[in-house]
Protein backbone atom coordinates (compact mmCIF):
# COMPACT_ATOMS: atom_id res chain seq x y z
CA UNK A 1 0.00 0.00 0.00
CA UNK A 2 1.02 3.50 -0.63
CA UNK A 3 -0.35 6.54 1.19
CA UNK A 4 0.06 9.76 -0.33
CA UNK A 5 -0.09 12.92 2.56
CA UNK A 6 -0.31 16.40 0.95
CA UNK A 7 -2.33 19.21 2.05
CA UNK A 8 -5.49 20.31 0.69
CA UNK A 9 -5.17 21.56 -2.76
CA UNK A 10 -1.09 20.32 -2.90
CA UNK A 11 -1.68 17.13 -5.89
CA UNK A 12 -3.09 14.14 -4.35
CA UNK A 13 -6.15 13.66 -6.84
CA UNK A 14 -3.87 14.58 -9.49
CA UNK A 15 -0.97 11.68 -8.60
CA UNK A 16 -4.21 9.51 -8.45
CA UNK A 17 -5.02 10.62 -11.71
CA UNK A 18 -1.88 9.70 -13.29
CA UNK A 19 -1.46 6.78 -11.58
CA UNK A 20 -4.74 5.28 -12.53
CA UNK A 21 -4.09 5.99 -16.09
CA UNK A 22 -0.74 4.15 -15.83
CA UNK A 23 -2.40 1.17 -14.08
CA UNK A 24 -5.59 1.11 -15.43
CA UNK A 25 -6.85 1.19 -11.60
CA UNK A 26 -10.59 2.39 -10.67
CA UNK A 27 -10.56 5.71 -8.66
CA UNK A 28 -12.39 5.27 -5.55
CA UNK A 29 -14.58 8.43 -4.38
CA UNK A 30 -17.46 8.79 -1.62
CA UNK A 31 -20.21 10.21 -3.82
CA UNK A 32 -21.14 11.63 -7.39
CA UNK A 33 -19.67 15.24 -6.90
CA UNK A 34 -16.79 13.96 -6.10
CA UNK A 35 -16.81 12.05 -9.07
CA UNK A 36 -17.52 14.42 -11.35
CA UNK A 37 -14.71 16.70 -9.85
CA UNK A 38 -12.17 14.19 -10.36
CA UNK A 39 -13.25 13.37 -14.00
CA UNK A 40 -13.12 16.95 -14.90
CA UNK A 41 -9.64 17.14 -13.29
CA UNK A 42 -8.57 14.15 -15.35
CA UNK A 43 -10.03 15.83 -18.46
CA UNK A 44 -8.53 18.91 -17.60
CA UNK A 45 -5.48 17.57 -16.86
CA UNK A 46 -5.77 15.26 -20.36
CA UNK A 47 -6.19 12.07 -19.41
CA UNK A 48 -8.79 11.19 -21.32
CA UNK A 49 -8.11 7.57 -21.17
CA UNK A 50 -8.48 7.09 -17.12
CA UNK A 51 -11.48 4.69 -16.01
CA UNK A 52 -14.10 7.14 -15.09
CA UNK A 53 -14.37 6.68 -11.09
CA UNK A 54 -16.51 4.98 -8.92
CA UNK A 55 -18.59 5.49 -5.94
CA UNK A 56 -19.14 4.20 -3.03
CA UNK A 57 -22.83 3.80 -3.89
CA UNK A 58 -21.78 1.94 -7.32
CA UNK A 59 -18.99 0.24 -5.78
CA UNK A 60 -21.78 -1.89 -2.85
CA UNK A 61 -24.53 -1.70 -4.93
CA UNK A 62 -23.52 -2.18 -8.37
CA UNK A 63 -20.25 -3.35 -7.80
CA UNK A 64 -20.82 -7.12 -8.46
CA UNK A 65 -22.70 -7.14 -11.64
CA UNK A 66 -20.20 -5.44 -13.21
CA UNK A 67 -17.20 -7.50 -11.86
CA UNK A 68 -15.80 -4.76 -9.45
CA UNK A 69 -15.58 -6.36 -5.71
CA UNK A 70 -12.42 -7.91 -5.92
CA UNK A 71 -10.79 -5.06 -7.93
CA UNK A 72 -7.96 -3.13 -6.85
CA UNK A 73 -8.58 0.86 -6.04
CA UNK A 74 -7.04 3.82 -5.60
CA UNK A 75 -8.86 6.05 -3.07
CA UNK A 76 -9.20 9.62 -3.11
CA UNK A 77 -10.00 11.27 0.25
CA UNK A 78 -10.06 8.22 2.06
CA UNK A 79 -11.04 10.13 5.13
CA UNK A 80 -13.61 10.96 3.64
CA UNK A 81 -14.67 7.52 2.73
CA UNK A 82 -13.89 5.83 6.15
CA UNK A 83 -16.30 8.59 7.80
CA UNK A 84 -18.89 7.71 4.74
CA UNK A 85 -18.66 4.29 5.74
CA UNK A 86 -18.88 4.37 9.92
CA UNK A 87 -21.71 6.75 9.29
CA UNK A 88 -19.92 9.76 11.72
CA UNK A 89 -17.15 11.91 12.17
CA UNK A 90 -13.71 10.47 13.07
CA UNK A 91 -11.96 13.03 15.00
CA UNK A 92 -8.39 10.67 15.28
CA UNK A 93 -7.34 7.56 13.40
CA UNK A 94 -4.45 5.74 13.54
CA UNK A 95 -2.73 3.28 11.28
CA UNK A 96 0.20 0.62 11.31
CA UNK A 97 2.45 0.30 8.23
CA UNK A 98 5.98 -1.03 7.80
CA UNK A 99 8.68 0.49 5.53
CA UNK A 100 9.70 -1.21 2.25
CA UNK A 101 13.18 -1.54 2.46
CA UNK A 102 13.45 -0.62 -1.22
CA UNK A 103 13.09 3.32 -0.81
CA UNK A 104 13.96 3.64 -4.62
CA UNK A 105 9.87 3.29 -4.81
CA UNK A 106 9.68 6.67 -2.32
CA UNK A 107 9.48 9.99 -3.59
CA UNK A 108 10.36 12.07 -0.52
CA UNK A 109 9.83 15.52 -1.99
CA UNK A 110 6.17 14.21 -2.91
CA UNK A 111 5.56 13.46 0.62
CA UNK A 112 4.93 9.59 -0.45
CA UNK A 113 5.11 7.02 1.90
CA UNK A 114 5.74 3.65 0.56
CA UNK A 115 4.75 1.12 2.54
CA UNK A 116 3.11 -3.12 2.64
CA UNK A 117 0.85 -4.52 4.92
């Protein structure tokens, strides 16, 4: 797993734009304004060719007709999404990750942390 950190407004949906286009990977997103933002982004940004992203909503309810719940995601705001999916606000959250000892895969001045679990 990789977590990207940035601050608001610093590239994170972008490097998830590029990085589904390179992988072919489904963006994840926690509604349909959301979606539409980061589809105009991607066309904006001209990458026409990323998989146009999914939602929550589509991902549960829709998901398995059209082959998606074992997929692989990226997810955007995935604050976001955790609070969509506990149903209230999550004032502290805490994670465990270890370090891949191959830090050729970091990119330190994106503030990326590379990491497996």
């Amino acid at each position: 797993m990789k977590l990207i950190y940035k601050g608001r407004g610093e590239g994170k949906t972008t490097e998830l734009i590029k990085l589904s286009v390179e992988t072919n990977t489904y963006i994840l997103v926690k509604d349909q304004n959301r979606q539409r933002q980061v589809a105009d982004l991607a066309q904006a940004l001209g990458y026409d060719s990323m998989l146009f992203p999914v939602t929550l909503n589509e991902h549960f309810n829709a998901g398995r007709s059209r082959g998606m719940i074992n997929r692989r995601f990226l997810i955007d705001d995935a604050d976001d999404i955790l609070q969509c999916l506990i149903g209230s606000d999550i004032p502290i959250l805490a994670c465990s990750w270890t370090k891949k000892e191959d830090e050729n895969e970091c990119d330190n001045s994106k503030k990326t942390i590379c990491c497996s679990r």
